[in-house]
Protein backbone atom coordinates (compact mmCIF):
# COMPACT_ATOMS: atom_id res chain seq x y z
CA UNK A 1 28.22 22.54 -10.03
CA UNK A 2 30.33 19.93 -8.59
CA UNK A 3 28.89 17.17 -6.92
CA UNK A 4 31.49 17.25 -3.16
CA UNK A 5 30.30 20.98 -3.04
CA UNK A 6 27.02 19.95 -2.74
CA UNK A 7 27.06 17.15 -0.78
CA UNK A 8 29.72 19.58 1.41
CA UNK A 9 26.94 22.61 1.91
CA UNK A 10 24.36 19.43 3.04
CA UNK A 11 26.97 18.26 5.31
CA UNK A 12 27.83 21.30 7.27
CA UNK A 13 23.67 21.68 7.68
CA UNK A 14 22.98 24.47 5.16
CA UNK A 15 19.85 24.35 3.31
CA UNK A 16 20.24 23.44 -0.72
CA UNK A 17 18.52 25.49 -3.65
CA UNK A 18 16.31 24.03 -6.51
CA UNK A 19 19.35 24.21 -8.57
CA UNK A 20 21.66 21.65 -6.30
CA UNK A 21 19.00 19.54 -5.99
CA UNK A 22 18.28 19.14 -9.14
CA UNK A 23 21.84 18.73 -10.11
CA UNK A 24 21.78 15.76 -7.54
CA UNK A 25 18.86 13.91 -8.74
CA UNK A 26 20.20 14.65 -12.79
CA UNK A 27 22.86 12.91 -11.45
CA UNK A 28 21.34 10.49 -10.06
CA UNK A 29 19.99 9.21 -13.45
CA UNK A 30 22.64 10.10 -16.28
CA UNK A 31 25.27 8.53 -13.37
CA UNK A 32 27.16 11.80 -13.33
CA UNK A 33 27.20 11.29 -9.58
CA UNK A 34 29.16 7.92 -8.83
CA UNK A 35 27.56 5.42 -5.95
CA UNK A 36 29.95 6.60 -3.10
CA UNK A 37 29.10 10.31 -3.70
CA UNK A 38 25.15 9.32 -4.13
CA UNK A 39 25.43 7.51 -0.70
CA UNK A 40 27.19 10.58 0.91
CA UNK A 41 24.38 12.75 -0.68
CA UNK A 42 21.79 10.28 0.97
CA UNK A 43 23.72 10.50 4.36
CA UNK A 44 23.72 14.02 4.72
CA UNK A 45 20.02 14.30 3.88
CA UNK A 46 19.36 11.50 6.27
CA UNK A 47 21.16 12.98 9.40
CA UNK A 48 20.65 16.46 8.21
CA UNK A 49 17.36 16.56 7.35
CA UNK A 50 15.21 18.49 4.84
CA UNK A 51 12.78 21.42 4.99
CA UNK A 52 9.44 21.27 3.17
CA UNK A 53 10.84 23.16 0.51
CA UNK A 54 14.21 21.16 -0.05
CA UNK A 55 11.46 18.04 -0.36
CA UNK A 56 9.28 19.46 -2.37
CA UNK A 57 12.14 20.12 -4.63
CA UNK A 58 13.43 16.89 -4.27
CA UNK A 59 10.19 15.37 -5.00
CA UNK A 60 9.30 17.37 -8.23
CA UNK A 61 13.35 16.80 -9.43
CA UNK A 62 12.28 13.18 -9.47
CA UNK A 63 9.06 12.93 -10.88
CA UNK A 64 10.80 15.02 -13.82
CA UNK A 65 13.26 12.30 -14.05
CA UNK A 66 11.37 10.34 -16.57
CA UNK A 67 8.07 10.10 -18.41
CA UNK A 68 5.23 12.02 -16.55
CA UNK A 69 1.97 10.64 -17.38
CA UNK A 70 -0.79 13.13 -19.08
CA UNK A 71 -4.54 11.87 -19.42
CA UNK A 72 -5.80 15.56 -20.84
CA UNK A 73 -5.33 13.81 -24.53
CA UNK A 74 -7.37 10.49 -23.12
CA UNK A 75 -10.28 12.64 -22.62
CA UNK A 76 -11.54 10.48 -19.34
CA UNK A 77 -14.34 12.03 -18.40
CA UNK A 78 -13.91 12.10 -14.22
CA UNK A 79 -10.94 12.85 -12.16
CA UNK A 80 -7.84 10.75 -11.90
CA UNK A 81 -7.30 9.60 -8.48
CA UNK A 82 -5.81 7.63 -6.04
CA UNK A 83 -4.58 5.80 -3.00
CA UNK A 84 -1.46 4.57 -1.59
CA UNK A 85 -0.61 2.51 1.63
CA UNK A 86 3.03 2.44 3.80
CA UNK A 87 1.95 -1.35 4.32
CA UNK A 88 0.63 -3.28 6.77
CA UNK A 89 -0.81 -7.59 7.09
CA UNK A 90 -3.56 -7.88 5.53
CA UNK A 91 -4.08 -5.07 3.45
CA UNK A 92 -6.26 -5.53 0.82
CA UNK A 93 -7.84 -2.33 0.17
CA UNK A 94 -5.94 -1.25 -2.65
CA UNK A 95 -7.53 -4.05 -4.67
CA UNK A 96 -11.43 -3.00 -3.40
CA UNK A 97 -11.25 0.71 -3.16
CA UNK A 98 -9.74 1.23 -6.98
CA UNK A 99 -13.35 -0.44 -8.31
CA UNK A 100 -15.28 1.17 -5.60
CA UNK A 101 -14.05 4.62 -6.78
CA UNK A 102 -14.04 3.63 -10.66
CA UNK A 103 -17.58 2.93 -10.15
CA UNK A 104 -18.31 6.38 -8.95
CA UNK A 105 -16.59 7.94 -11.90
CA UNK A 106 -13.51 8.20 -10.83
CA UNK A 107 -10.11 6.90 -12.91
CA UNK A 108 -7.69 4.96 -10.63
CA UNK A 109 -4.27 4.29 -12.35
CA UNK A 110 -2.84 2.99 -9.64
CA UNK A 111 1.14 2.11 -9.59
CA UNK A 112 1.87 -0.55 -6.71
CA UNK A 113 4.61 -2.63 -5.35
CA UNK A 114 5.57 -5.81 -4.30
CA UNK A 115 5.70 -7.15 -0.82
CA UNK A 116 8.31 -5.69 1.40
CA UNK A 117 9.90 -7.06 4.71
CA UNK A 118 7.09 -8.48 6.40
CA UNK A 119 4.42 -6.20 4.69
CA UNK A 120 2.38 -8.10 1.84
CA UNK A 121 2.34 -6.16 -2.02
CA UNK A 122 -0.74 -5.62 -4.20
CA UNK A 123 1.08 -6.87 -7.11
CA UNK A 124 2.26 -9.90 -5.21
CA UNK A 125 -1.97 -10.47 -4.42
CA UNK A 126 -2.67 -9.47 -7.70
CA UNK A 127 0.14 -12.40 -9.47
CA UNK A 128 -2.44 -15.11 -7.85
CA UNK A 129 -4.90 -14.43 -11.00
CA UNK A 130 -3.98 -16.58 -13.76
CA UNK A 131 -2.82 -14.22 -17.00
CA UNK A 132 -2.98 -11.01 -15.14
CA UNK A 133 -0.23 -8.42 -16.36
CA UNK A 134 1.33 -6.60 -13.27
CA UNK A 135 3.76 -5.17 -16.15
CA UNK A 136 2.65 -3.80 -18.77
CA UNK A 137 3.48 -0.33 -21.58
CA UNK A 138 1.67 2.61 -20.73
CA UNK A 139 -0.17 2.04 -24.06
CA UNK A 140 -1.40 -0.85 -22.31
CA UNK A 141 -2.10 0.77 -18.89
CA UNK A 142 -4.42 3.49 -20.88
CA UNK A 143 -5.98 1.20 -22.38
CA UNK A 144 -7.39 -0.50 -19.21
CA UNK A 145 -8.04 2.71 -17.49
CA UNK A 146 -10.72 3.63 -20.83
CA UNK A 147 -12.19 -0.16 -20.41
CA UNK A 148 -12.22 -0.14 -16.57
CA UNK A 149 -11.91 2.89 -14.84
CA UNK A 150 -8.91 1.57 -12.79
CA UNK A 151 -5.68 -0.36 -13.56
CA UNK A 152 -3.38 -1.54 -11.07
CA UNK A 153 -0.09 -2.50 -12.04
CA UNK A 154 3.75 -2.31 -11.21
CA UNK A 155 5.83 1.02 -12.59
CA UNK A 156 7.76 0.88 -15.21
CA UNK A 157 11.48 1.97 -15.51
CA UNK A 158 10.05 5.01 -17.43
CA UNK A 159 8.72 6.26 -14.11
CA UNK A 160 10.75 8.57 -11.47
CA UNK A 161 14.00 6.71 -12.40
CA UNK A 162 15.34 8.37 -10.14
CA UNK A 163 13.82 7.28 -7.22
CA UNK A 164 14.61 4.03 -8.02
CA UNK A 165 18.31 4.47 -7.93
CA UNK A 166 18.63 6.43 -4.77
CA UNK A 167 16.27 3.63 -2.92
CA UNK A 168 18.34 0.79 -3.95
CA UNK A 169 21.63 3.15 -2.43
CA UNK A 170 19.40 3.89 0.73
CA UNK A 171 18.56 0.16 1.03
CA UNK A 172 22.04 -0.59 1.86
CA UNK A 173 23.23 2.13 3.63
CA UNK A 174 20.78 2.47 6.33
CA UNK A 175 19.40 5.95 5.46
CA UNK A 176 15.91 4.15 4.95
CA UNK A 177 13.99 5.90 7.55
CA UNK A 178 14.01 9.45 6.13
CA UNK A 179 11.19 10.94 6.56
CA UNK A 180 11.61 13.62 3.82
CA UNK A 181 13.30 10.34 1.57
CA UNK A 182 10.39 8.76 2.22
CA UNK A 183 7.89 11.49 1.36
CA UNK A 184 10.04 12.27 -2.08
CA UNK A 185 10.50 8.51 -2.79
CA UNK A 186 6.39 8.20 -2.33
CA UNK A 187 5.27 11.14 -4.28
CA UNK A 188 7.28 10.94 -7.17
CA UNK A 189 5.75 8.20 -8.12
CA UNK A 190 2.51 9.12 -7.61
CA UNK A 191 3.11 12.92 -9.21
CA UNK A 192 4.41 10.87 -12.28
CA UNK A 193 1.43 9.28 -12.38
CA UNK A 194 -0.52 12.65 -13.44
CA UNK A 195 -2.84 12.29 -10.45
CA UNK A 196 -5.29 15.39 -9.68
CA UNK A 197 -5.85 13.93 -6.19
CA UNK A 198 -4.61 11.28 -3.33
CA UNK A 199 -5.46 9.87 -0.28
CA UNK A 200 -2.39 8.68 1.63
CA UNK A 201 -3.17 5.82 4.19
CA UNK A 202 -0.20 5.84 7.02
CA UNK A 203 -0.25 2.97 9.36
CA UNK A 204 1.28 2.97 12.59
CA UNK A 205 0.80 0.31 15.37
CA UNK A 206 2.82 -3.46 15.63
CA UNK A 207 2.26 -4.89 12.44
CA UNK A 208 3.66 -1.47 10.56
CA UNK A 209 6.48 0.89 9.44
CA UNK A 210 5.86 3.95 11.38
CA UNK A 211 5.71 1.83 14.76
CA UNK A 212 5.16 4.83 16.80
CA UNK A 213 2.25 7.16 16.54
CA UNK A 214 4.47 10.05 16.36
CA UNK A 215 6.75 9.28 13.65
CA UNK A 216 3.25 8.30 11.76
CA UNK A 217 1.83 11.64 12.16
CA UNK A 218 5.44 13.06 11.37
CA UNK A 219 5.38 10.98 7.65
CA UNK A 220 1.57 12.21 7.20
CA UNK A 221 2.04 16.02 7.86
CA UNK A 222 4.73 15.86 5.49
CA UNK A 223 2.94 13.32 2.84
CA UNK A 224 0.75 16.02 3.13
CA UNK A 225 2.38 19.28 2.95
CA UNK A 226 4.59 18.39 0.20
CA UNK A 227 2.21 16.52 -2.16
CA UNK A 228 -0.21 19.75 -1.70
CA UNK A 229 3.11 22.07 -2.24
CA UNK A 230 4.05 20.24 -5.29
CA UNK A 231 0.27 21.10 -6.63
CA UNK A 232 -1.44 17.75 -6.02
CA UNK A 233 -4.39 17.77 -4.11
CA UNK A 234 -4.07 15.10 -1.05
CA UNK A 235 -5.31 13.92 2.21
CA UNK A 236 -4.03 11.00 4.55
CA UNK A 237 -6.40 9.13 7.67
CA UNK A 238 -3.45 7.28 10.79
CA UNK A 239 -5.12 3.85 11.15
CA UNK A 240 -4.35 0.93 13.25
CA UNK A 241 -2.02 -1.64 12.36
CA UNK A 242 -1.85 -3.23 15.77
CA UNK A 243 -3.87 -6.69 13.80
CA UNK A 244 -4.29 -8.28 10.29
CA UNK A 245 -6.61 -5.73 8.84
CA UNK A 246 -9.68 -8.32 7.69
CA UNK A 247 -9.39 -11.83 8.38
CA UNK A 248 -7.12 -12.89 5.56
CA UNK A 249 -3.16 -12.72 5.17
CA UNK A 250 -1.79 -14.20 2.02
CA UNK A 251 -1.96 -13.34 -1.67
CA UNK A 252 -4.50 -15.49 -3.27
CA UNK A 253 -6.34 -15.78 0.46
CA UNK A 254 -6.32 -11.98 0.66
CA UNK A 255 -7.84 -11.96 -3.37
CA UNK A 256 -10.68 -13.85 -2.35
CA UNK A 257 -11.48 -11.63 0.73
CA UNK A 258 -11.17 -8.74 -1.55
CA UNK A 259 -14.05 -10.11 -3.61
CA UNK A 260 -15.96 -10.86 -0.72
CA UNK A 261 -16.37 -7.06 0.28
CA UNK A 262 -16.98 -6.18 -3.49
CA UNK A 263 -19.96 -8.53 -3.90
CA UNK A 264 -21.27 -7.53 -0.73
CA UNK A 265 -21.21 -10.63 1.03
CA UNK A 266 -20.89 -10.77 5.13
CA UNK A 267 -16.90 -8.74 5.67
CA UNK A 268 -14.86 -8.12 9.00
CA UNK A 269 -15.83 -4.79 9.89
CA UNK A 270 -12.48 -2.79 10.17
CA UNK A 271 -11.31 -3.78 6.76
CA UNK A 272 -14.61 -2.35 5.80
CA UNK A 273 -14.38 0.79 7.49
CA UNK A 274 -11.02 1.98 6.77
CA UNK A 275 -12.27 0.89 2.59
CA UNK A 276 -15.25 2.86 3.03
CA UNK A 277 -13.64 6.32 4.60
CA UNK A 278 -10.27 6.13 2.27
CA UNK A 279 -13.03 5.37 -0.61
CA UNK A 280 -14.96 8.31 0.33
CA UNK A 281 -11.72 10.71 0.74
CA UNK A 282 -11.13 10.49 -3.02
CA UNK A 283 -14.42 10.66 -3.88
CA UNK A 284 -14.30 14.37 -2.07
CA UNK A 285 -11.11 15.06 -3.49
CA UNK A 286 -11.94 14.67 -6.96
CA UNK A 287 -15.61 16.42 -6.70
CA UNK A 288 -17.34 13.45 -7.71
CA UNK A 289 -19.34 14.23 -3.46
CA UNK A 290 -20.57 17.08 -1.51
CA UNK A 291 -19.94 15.77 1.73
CA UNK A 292 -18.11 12.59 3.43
CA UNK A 293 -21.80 11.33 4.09
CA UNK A 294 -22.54 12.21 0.49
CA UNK A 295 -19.66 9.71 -0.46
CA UNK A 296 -20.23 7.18 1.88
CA UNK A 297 -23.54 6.99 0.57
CA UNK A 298 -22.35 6.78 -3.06
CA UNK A 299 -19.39 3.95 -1.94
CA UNK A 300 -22.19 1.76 -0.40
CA UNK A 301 -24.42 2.34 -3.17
CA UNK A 302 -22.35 0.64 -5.87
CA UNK A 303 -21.02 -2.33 -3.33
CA UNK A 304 -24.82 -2.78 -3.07
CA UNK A 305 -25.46 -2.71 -6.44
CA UNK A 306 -22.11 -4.43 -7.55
CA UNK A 307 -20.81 -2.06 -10.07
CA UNK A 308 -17.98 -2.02 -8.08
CA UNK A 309 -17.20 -5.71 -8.49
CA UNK A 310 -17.77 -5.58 -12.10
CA UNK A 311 -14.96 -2.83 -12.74
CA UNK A 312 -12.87 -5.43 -10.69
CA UNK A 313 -13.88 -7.96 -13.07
CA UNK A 314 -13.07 -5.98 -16.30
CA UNK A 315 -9.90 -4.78 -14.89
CA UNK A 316 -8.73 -8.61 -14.55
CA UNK A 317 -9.82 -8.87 -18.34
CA UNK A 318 -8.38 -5.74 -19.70
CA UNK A 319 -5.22 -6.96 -18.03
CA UNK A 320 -5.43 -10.22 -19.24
CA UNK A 321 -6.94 -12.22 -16.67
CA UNK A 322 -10.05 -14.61 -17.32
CA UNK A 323 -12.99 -12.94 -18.53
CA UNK A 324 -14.88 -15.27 -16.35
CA UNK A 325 -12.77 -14.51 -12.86
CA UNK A 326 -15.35 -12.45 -10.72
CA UNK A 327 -17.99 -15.66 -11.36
CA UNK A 328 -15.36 -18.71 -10.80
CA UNK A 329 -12.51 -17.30 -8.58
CA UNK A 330 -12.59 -20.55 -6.59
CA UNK A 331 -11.37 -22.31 -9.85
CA UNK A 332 -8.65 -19.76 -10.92
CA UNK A 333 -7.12 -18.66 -7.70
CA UNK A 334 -4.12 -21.72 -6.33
CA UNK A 335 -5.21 -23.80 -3.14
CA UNK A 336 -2.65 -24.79 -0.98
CA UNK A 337 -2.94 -28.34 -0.32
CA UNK A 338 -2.74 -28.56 3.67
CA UNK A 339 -4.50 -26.48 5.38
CA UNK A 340 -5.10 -26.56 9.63
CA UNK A 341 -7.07 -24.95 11.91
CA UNK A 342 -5.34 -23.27 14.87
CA UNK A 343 -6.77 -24.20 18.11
CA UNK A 344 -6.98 -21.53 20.94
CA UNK A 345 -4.69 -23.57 24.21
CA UNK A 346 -7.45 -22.19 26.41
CA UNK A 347 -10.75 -19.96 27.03
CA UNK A 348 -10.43 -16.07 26.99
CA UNK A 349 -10.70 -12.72 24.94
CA UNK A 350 -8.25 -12.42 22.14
CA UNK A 351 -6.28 -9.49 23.56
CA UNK A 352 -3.07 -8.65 21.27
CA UNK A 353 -1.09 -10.24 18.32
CA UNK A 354 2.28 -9.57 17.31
CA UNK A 355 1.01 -8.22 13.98
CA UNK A 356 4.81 -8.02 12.22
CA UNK A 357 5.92 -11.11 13.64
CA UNK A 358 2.54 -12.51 11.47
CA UNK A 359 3.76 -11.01 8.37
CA UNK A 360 7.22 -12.71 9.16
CA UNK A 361 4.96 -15.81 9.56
CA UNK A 362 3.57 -15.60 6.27
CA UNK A 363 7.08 -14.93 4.28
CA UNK A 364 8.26 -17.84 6.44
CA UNK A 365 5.47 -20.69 5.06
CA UNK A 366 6.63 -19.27 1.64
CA UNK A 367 4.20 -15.98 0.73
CA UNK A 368 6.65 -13.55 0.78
CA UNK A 369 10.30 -13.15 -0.41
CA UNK A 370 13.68 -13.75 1.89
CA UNK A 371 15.50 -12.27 -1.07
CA UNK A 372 15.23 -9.94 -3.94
CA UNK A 373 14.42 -13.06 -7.02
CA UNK A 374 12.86 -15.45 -4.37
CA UNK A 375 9.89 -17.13 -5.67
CA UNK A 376 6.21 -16.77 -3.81
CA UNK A 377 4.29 -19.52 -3.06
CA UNK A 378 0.50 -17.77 -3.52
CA UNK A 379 -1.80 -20.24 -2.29
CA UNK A 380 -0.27 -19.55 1.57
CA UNK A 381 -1.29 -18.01 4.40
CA UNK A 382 -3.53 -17.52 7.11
CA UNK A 383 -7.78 -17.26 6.52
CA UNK A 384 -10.40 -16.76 9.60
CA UNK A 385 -7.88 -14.69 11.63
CA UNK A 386 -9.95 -13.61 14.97
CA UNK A 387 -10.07 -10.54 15.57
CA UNK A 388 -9.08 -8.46 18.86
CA UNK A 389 -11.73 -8.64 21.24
CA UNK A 390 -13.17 -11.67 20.14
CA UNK A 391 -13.88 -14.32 23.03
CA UNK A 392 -12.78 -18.04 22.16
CA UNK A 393 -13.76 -21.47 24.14
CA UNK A 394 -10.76 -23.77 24.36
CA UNK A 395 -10.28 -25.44 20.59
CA UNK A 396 -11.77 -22.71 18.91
CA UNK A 397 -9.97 -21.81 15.95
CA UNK A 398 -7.86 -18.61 15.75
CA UNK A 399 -7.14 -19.24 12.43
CA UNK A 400 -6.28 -21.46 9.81
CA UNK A 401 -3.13 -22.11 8.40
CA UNK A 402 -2.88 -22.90 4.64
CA UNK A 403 0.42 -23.83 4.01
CA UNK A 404 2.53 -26.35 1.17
CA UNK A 405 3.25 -29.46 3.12
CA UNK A 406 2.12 -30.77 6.46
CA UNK A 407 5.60 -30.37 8.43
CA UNK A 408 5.05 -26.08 7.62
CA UNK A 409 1.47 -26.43 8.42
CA UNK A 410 2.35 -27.35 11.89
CA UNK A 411 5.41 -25.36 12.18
CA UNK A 412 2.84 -22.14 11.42
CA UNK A 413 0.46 -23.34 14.03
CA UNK A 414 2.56 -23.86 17.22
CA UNK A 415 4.54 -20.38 16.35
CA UNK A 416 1.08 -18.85 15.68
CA UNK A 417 -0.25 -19.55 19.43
CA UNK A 418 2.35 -17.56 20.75
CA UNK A 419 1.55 -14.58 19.01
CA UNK A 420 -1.58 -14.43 19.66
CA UNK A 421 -2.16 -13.03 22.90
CA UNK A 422 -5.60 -14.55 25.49
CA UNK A 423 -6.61 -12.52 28.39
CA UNK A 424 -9.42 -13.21 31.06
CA UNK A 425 -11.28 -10.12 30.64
CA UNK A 426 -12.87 -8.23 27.25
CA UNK A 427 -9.90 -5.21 25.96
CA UNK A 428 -10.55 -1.87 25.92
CA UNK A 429 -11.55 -1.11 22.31
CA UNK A 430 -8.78 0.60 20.14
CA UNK A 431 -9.60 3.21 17.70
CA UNK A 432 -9.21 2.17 14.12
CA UNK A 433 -9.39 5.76 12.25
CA UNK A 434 -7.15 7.25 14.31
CA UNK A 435 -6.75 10.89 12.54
CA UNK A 436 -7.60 12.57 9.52
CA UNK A 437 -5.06 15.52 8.56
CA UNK A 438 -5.19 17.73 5.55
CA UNK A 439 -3.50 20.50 4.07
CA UNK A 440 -2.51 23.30 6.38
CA UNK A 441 -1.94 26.30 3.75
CA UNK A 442 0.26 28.39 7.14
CA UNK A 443 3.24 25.90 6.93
């Protein structure tokens, strides 16, 4: 089947078979298909579109691309499960809700990234523990699941290959925001994984991809659809990304918040909420509750306890990380060496931040990368953001900057006043769990 036929019948708007598209995506990885005929393949999907079937093709062609994981021979006894974010500032959850659900008897393998654009990554948080192994065999990713009940790490070149050839040719040729690329990019991953279930979290607001609340319902629905089509059992919740979700940005900051929810202490409330219901989804999914008030019961129960925090602590081990890290954090995670409080110009209600223009912020002081290589300094960021609808006095502190050197330190607090937004009166409060959408078996 030649490659310009194909990419022809996607052209001219016709639908393509299993066949085609898995001719494309063999293609894709035994480099049958050359770059210009991959990026007219990626056009024509992008302005063309897909239909659920031509992505649920897409998305199983890809996961078959390379080494699917299979825990039957493991012999875990609870589901496998797991969660996966389109990014946001200040999301930590990946690094509390694996424990939280490992405690409960689930097994979290759970395959991150790094920080992209503006949006921080769980490996980049996770790179802030001294010894920890983002990259690692599967041999060795097994081997924490048995001693931990979760693992998160970075995937391996063994994984949906792939995928990670057509990204890099969507990356620079602006066929990015494909919603069906997205959803096949996504899954794969996660279908490769050998998941039996997964709760998607899409966030749409200021600070996230999906801007709009309709093209975030648009990337759910078909998160949805198509992971269920492809036989894997998944739900997503919309949530607000119109602030920094807790009150930390930055990867060692955001670490140290992380732990703070698992050992129970004091926590910002929304960080805690969206933990708690995405925690509780999976718990559902995988049988291991009744009810959502069954596993809300069961997520509190081992934060209260801390189980939780100690499968955090012997994930860290099994992945090389001290064996001591849950206990003295303080003296393993960097400092930065300045740090400032940011004073509020005058008395009001914090009423709005330009959430992405934080994340830019962060990336700018030097915790996130310009370019593909760049270095991250992990002791920056912001800690003791306030919230929206908080009300200030003149000097209070909106947050404080932790930055390398004193001339950045100040740089971050004059930009940070302007985008963070004062009003006269309380704001009307926003809902954070926006929807909930599951499988609809009519589509």
């Amino acid at each position: 089947m030649l490659a310009q036929e194909i990419i022809r019948r996607k052209r001219d708007g016709r639908a393509l078979n299993d066949d085609q598209i898995g001719v494309f995506v063999r293609g894709l990885v035994d480099a049958s298909w050359s770059d210009s005929q991959a990026a007219a393949m990626a056009m024509a999907l992008f302005l063309n579109g897909m239909s659920d079937a031509e992505t649920v093709a897409l998305t199983r062609a890809m996961t078959g691309s390379g080494q699917v994981l299979e825990w039957a021979g493991a012999m875990l006894p609870g589901p496998v499960l797991d969660k996966h974010s389109t990014g946001g500032i200040g999301d930590k959850v990946s690094l509390i809700l694996a424990p939280i659900v490992a405690a409960c008897g689930g097994y979290v393998p759970m395959i991150s990234g790094r920080g992209l654009g503006h949006t921080g990554g769980t490996l980049d948080k996770l790179d802030s523990i001294p010894g920890y192994r983002t990259a690692v065999p599967i041999a060795a990713l097994r081997d924490a699941l048995r001693a931990a009940g979760c693992a998160i790490v970075g995937a391996t070149g063994e994984i949906a290959p792939a995928d990670a050839r057509l990204y890099a040719i969507r990356d620079v040729t602006a066929t990015v925001e494909s919603i069906p690329l997205i959803t096949a990019s996504i899954l794969a991953k996660k279908l490769a994984a050998g998941l039996q279930g997964l709760v998607m979290d899409v966030k749409t607001g200021n600070g996230a991809f999906a801007a709009e609340p309709a093209m975030a319902r648009a990337l759910a629905q078909s998160l949805v659809q198509v992971a269920n089509g492809a036989g894997l059992a998944t739900r997503a919740w919309i949530t607000d990304m119109n602030q920094v979700l807790g009150r930390s940005c930055g990867n060692a900051l955001e670490v140290h918040e992380a732990l703070a929810v698992l050992s129970n202490r004091a926590t910002e409330p929304r960080l805690l909420a969206v933990t708690r219901t995405l925690s509780a989804e999976l718990l559902c999914i995988g049988g291991l509750a009744d009810t959502m008030d069954h596993a809300l019961e069961r997520v509190d129960a081992v934060l209260a306890s801390g189980h939780a925090l100690e499968r955090f602590a012997r994930m860290v081990a099994a992945l090389g990380g001290p064996a001591d890290f849950v206990e003295r954090a303080g003296a393993h995670l960097p400092v930065a060496p300045v740090q400032r409080a940011v004073a509020a110009p005058r008395s009001g209600w914090v009423c709005g931040m330009a959430t992405r223009d934080i994340g830019v912020l962060v990336v700018e002081l030097g915790g996130g990368r310009r370019r593909a290589g760049d270095a991250i300094d992990r002791r920056v960021g912001l800690s003791e953001v306030a919230a929206i609808g908080r009300r200030v006095e003149a000097g209070d502190p909106l947050a404080v900057v932790h930055a390398a050197d004193a001339a950045s330190a100040e740089a971050a607090c004059a930009r940070l006043r302007e985008l963070v937004a004062l009003g006269d009166a309380a704001p009307p409060e926003a809902p954070l769990l926006i929807e909930r959408l599951t499988y609809d078996l009519k589509k």
